[in-house]
C-alpha atoms as a PDB file:
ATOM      1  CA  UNK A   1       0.000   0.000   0.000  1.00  0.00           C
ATOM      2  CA  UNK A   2       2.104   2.990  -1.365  1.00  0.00           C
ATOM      3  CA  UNK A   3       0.109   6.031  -1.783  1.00  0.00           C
ATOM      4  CA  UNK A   4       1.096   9.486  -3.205  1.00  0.00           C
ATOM      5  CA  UNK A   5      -0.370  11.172   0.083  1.00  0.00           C
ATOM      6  CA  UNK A   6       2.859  10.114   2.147  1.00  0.00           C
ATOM      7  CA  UNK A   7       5.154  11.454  -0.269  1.00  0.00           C
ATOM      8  CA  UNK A   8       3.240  14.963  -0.560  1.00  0.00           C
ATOM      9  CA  UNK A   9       3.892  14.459   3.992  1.00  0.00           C
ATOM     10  CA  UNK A  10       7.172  14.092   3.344  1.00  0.00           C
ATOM     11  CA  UNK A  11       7.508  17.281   1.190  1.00  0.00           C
ATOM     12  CA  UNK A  12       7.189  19.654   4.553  1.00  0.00           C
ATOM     13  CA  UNK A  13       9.590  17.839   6.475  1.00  0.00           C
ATOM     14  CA  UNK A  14      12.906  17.538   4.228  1.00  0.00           C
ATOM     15  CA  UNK A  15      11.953  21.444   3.408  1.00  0.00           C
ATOM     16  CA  UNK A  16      12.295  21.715   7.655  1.00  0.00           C
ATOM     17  CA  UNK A  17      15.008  19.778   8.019  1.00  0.00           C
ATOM     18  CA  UNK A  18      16.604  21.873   5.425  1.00  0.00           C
ATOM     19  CA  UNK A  19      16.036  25.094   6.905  1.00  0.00           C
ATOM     20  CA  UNK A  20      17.184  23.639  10.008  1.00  0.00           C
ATOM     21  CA  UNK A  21      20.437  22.586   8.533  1.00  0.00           C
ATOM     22  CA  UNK A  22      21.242  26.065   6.985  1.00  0.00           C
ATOM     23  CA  UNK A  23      20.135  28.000  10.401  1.00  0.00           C
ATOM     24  CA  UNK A  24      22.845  25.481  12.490  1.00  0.00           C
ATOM     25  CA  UNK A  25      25.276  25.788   9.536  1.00  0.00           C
ATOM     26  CA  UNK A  26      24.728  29.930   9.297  1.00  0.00           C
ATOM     27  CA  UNK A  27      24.560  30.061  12.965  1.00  0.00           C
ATOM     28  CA  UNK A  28      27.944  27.919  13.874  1.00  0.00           C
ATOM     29  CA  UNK A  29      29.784  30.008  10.830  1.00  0.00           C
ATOM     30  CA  UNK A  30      29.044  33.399  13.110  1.00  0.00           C
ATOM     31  CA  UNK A  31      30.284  32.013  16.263  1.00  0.00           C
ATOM     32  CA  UNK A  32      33.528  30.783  14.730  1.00  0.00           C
ATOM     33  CA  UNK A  33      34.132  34.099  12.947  1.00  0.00           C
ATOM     34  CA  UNK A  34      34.093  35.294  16.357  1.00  0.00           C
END
């Protein structure tokens, strides 16, 4: 049982995960810079 409505789920949460990614990536670039 594969239908399309867990892959439209899915959409939301890589799209989070990749916000997250570039806040902890942005965030960990200031504190290093000082």
């Amino acid at each position: 049982r594969h239908d399309p409505c867990v892959a439209l789920r899915g959409v939301p949460v890589v799209e989070a995960m990749a916000a997250i990614v570039l806040a902890d990536a942005k965030l960990r670039h200031r504190a290093q810079m000082g």
